[in-house]
N, C-alpha and C. Protein backbone atom coordinates (compact mmCIF):
# COMPACT_ATOMS: atom_id res chain seq x y z
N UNK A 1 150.60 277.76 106.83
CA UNK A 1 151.41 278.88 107.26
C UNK A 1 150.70 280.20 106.98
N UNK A 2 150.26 280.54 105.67
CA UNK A 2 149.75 281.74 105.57
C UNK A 2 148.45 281.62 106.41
N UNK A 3 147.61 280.21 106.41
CA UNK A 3 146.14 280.87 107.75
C UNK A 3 146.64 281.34 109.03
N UNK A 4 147.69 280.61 109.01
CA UNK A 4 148.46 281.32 110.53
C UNK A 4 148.81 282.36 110.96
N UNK A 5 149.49 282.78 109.41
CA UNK A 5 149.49 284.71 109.68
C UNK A 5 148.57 285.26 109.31
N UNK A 6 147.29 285.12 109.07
CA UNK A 6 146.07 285.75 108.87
C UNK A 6 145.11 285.53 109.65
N UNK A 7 145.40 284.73 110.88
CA UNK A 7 144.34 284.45 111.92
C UNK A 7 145.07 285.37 113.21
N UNK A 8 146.79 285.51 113.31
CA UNK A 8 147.18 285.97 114.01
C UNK A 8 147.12 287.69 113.96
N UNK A 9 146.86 287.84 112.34
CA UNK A 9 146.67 289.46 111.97
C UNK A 9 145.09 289.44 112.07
N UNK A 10 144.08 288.85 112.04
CA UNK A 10 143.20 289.37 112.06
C UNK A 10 143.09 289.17 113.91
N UNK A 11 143.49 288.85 114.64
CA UNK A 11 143.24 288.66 116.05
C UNK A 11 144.09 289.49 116.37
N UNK A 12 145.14 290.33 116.08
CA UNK A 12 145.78 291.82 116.73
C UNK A 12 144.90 292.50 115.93
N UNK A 13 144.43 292.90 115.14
CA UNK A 13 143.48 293.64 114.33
C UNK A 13 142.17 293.64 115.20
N UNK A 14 141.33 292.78 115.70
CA UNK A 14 140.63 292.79 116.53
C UNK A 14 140.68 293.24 117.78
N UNK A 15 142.35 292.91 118.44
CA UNK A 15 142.60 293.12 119.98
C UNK A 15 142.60 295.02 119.97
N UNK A 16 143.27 295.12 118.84
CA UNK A 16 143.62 296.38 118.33
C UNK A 16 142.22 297.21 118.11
N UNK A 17 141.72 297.18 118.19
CA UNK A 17 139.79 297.71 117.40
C UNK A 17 139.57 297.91 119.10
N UNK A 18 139.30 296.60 119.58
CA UNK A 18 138.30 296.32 120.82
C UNK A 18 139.41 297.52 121.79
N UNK A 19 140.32 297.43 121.72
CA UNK A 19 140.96 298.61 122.86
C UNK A 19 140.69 299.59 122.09
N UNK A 20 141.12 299.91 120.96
CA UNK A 20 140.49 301.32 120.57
C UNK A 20 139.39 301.86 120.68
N UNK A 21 138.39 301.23 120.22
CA UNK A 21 136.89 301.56 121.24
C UNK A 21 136.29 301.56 122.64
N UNK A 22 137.32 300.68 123.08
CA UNK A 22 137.58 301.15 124.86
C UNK A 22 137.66 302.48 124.94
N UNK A 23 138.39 302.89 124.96
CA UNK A 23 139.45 304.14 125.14
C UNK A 23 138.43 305.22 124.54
N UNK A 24 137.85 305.14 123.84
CA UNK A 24 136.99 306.42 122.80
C UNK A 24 135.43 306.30 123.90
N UNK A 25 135.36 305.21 124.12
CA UNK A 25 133.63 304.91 125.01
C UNK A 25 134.16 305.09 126.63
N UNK A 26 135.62 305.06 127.05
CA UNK A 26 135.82 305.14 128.32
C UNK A 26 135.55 306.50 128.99
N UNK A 27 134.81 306.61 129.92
CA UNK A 27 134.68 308.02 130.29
C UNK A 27 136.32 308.70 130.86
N UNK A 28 136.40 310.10 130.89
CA UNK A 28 137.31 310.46 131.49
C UNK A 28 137.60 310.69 132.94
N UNK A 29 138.36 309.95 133.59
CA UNK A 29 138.29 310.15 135.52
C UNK A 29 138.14 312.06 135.81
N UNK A 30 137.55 312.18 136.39
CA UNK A 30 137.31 313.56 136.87
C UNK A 30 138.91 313.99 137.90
N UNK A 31 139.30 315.54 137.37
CA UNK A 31 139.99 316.05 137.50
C UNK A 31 139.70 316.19 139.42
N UNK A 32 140.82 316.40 139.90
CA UNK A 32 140.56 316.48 141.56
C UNK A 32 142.03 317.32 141.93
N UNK A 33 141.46 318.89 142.77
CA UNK A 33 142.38 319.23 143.29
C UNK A 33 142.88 318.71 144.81
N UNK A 34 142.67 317.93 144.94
CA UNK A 34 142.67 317.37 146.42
C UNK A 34 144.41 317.22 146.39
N UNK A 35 145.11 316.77 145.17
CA UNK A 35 146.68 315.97 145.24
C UNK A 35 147.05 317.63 145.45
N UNK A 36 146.83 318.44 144.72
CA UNK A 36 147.25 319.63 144.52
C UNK A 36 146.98 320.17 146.11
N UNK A 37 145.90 320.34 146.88
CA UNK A 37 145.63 320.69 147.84
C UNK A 37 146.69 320.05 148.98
N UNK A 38 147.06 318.28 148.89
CA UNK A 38 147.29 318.10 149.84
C UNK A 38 148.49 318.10 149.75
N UNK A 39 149.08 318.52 148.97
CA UNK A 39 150.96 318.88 148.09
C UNK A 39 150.77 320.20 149.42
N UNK A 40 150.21 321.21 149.54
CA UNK A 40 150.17 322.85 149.46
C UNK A 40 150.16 322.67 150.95
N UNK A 41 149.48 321.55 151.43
CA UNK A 41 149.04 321.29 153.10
C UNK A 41 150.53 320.71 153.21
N UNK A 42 151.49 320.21 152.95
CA UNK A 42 152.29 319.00 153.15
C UNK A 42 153.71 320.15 152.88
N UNK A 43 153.26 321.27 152.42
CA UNK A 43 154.76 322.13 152.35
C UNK A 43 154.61 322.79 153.53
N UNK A 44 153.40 323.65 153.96
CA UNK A 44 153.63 323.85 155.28
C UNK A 44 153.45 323.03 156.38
N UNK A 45 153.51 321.70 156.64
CA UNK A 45 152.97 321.09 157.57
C UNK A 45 154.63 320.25 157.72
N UNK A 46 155.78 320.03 156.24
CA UNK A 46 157.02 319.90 156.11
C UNK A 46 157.48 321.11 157.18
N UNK A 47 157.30 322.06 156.60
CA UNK A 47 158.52 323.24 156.92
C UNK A 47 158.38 323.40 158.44
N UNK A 48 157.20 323.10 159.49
CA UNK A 48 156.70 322.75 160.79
C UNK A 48 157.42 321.57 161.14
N UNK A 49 157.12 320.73 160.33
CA UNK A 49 158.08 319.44 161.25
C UNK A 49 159.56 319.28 161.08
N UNK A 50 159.85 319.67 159.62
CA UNK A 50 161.42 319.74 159.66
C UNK A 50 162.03 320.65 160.36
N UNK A 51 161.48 322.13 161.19
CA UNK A 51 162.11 322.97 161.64
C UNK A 51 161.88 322.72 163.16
N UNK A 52 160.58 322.02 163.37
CA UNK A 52 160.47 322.29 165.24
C UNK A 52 160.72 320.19 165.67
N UNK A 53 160.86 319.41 164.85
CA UNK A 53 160.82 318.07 165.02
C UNK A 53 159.88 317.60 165.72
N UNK A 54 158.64 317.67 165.00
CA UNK A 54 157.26 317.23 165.76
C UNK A 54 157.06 316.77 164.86
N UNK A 55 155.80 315.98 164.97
CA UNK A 55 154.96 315.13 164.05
C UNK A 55 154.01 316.11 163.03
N UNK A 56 153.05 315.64 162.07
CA UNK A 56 152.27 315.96 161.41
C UNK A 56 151.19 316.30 162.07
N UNK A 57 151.01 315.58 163.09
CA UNK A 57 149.81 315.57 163.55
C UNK A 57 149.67 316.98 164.51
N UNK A 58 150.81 317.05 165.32
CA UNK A 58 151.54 317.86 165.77
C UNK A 58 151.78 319.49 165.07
N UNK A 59 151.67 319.20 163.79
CA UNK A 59 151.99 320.67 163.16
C UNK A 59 150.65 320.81 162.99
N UNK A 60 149.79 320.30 162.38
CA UNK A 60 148.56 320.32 162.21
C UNK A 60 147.68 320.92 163.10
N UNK A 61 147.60 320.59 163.96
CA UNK A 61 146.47 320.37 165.64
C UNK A 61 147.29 321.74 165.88
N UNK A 62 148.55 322.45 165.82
CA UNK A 62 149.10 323.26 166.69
C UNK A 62 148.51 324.83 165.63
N UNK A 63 148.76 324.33 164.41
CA UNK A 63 148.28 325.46 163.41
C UNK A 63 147.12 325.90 163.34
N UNK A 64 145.91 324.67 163.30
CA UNK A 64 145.08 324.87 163.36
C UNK A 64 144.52 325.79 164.83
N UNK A 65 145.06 325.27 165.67
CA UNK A 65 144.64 326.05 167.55
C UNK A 65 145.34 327.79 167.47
N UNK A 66 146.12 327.60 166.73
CA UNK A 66 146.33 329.38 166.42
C UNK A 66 145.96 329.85 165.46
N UNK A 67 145.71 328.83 164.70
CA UNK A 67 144.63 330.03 163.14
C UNK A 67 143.06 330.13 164.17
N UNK A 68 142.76 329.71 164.91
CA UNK A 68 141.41 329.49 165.50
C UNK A 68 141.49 330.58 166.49
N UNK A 69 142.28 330.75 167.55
CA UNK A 69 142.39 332.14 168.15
C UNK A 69 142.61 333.29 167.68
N UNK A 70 143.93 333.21 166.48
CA UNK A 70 143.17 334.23 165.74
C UNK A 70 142.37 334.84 164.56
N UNK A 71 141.73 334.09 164.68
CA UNK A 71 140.61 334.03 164.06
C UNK A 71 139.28 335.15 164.54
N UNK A 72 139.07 334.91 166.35
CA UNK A 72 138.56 335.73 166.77
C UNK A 72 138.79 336.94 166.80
N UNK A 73 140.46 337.15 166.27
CA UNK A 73 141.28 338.75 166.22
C UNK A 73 141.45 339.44 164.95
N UNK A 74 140.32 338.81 164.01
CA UNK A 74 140.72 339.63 162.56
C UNK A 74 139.30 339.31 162.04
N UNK A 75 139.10 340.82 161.04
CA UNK A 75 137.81 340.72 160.45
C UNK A 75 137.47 339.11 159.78
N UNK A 76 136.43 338.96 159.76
CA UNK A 76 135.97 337.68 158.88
C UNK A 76 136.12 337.71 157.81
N UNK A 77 135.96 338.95 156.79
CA UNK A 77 136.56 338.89 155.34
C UNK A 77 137.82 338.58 155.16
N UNK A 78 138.90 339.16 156.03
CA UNK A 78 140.40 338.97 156.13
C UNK A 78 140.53 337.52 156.94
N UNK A 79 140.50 337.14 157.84
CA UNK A 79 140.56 335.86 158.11
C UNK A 79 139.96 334.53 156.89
N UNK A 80 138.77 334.96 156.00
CA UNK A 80 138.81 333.94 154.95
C UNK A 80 139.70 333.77 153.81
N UNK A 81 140.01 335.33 153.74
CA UNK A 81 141.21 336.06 152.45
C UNK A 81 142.50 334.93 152.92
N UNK A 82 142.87 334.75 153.79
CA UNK A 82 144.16 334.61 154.53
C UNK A 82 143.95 332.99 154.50
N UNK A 83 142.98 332.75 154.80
CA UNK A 83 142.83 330.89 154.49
C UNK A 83 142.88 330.51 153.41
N UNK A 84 142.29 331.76 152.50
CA UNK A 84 141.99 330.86 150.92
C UNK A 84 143.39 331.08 150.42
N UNK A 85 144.08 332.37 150.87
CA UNK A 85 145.36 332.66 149.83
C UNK A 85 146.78 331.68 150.00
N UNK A 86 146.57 331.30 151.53
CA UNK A 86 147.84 330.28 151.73
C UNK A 86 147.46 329.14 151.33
N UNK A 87 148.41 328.57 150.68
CA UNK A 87 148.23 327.04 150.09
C UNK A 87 148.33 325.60 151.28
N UNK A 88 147.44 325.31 151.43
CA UNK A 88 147.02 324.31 152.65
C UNK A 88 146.30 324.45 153.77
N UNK A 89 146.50 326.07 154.13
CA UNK A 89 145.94 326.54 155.28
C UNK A 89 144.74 326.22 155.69
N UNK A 90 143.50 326.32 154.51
CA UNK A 90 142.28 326.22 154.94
C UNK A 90 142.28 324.69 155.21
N UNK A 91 142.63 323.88 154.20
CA UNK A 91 142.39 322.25 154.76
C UNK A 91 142.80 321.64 156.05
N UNK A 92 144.18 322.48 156.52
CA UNK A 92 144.67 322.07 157.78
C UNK A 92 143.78 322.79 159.07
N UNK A 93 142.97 323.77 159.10
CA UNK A 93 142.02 324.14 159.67
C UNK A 93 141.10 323.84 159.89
N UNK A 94 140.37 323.09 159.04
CA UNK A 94 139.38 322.34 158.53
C UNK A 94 138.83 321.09 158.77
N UNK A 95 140.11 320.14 158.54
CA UNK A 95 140.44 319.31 159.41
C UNK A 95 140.83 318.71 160.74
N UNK A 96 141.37 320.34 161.02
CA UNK A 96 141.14 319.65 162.58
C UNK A 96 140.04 320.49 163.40
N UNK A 97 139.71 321.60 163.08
CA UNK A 97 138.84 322.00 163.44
C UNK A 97 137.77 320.99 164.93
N UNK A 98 137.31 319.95 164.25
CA UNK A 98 136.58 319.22 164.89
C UNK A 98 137.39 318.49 166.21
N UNK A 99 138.24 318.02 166.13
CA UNK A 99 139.48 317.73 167.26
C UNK A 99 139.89 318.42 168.38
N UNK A 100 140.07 319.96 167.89
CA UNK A 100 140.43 320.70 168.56
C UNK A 100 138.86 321.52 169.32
N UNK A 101 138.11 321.60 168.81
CA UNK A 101 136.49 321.64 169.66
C UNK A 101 136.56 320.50 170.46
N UNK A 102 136.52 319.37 170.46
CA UNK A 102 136.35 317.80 170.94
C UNK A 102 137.49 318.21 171.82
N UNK A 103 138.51 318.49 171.92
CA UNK A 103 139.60 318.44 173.43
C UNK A 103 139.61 319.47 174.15
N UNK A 104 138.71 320.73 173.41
CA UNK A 104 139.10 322.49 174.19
C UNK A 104 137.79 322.11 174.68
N UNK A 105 136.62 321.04 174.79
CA UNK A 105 135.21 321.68 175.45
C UNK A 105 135.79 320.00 176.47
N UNK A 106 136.40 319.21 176.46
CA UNK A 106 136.81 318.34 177.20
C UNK A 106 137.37 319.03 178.33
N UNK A 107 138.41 320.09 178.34
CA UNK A 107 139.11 320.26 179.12
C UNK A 107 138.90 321.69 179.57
N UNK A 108 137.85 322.13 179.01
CA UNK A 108 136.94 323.73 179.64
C UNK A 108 137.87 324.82 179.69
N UNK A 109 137.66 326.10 179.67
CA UNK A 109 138.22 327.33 179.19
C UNK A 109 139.49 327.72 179.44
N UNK A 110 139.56 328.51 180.02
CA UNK A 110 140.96 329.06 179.72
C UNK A 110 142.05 329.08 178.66
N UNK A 111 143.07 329.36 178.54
CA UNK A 111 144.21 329.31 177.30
C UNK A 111 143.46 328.43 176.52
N UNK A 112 142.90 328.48 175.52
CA UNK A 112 142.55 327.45 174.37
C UNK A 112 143.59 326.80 173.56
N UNK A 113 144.72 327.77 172.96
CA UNK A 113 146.01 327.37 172.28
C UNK A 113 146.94 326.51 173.19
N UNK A 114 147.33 326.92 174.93
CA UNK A 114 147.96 326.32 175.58
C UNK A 114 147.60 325.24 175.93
N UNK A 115 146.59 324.99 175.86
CA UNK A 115 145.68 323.53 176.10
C UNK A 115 145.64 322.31 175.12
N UNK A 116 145.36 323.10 173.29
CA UNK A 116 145.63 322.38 172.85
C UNK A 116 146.99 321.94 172.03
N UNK A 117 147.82 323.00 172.54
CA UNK A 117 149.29 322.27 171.94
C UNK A 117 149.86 321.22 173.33
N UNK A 118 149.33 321.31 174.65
CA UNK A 118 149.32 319.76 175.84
C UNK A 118 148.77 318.90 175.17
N UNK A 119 147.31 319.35 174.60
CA UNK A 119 146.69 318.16 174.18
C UNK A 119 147.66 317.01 172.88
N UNK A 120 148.18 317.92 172.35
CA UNK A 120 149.51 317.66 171.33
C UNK A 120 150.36 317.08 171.78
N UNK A 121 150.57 317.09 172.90
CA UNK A 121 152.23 316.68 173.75
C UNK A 121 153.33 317.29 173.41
N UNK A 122 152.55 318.61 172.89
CA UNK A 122 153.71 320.27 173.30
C UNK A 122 153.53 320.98 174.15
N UNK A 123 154.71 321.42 174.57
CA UNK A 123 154.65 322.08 175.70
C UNK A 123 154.09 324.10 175.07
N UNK A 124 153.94 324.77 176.25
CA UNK A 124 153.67 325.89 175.68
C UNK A 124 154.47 327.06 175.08
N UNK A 125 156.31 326.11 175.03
CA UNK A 125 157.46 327.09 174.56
C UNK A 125 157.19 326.94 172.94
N UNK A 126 156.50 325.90 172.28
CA UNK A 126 156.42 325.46 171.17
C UNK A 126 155.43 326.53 170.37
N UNK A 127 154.40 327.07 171.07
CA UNK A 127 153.65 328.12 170.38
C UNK A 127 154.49 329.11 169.99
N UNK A 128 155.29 329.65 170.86
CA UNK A 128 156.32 330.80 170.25
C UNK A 128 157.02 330.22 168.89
N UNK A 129 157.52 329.04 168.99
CA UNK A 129 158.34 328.65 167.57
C UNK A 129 157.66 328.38 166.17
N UNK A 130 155.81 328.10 166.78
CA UNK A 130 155.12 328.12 165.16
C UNK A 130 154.82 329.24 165.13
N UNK A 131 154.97 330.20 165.54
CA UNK A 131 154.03 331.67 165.16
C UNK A 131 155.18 332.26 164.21
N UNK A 132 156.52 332.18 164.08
CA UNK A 132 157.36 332.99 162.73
C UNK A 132 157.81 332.18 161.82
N UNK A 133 157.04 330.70 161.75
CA UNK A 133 156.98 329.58 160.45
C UNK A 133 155.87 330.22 159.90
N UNK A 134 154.59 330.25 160.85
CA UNK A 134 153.66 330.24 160.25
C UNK A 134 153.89 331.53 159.80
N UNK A 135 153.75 332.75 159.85
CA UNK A 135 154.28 334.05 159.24
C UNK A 135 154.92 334.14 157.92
N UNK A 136 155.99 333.33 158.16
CA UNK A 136 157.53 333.26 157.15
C UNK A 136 156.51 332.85 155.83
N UNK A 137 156.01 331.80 155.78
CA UNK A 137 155.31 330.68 155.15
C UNK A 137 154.56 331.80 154.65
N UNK A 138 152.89 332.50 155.43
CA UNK A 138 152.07 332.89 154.94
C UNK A 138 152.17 334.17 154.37
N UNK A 139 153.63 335.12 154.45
CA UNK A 139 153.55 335.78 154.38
C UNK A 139 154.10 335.87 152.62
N UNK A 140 154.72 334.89 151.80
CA UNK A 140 154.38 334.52 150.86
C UNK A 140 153.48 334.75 150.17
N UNK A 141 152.19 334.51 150.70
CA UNK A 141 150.66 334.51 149.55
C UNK A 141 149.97 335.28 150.26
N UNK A 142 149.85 335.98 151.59
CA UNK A 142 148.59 336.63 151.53
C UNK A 142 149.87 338.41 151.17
N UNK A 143 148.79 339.24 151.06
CA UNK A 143 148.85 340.66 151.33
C UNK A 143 149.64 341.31 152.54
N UNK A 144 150.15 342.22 152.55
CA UNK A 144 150.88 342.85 153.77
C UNK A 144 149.99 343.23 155.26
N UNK A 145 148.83 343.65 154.15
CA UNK A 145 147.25 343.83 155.45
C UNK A 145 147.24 342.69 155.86
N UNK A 146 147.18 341.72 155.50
CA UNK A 146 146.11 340.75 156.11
C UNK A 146 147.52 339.89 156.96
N UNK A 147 148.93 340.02 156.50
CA UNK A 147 149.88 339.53 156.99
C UNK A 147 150.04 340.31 158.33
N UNK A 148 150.19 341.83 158.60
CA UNK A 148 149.68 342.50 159.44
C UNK A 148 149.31 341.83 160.78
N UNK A 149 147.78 342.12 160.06
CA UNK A 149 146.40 341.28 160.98
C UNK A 149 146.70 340.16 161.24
N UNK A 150 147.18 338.88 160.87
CA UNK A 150 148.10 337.71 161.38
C UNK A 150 149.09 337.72 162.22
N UNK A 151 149.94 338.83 161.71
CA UNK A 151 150.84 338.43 163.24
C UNK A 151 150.31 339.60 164.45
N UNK A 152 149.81 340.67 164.20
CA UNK A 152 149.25 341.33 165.61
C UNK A 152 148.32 339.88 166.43
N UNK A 153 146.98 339.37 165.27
CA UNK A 153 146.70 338.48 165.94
C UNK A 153 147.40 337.14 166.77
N UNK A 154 148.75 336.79 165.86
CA UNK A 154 148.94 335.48 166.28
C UNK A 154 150.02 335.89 167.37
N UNK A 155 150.22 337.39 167.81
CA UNK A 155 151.27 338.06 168.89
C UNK A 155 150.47 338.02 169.78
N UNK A 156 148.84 338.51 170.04
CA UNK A 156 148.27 338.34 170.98
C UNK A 156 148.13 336.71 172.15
N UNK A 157 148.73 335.75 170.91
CA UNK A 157 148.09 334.74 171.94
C UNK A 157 149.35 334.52 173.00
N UNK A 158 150.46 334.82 172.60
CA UNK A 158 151.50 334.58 173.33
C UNK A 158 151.80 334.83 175.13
């Protein structure tokens, strides 16, 4: 009886050691803002689909095709100010970026935004309804200037 409780204490005593030196020799997983990033992408890309009943893909592709037009309508310092300060903005830009080149050089010039919210399977009444989400939303984190310069720009495409 007693080797029994002294083989069973020295074998949690051991199990006990060998994980503790796990844990001290285990490296630490590297910190990643990506959950944080894609939380920040997923509140405005929510407040787009719960308000106009489109898809993700849909809020995405449509945000991105008007941060991209106006884009051409505001200084480049203020257009990066305005990506970095809203939370998601730049990744949802970013990301589709390449998509929305790939369907606007498919389907050649004109309206670039009206083209690619078809390419979306929105119609072109739908641009009017993201341009005072996207506002409402950005006007939150960026500056009054650069909020400004956003909606003169994102009034032009209309």
């Amino acid at each position: 009886m007693k080797k029994t409780i002294l083989t069973v204490l020295l074998g949690s005593a051991l199990t006990l050691q060998a994980g503790f030196f796990d844990s001290l020799l285990s490296k630490p997983e590297p910190k990643s803002d990506k959950p944080a990033a894609q939380s920040a992408q997923n509140d405005l890309l929510s407040t787009l689909t719960g308000s106009l009943g489109i898809t993700q893909k849909q809020a995405a592709g449509g945000t991105a095709a008007l941060m991209q037009a106006a884009s051409s309508k505001i200084p480049a310092s203020n257009y990066n100010e305005i990506l970095k300060s809203v939370p998601g903005l730049d990744s949802i830009v970013g990301e589709n970026a390449g998509m929305l080149g790939g369907a606007m050089s498919m389907l050649g010039g004109g309206d670039t935004v009206s083209k690619a919210f078809k390419t979306l399977g929105m119609d072109d009444s739908m641009i009017g309804k993201f341009i005072p989400l996207i506002l409402q939303y950005s006007g939150k984190y960026v500056s009054k200037e650069n909020l400004s310069l956003l909606k003169t720009a994102l009034g032009s495409v209309l």
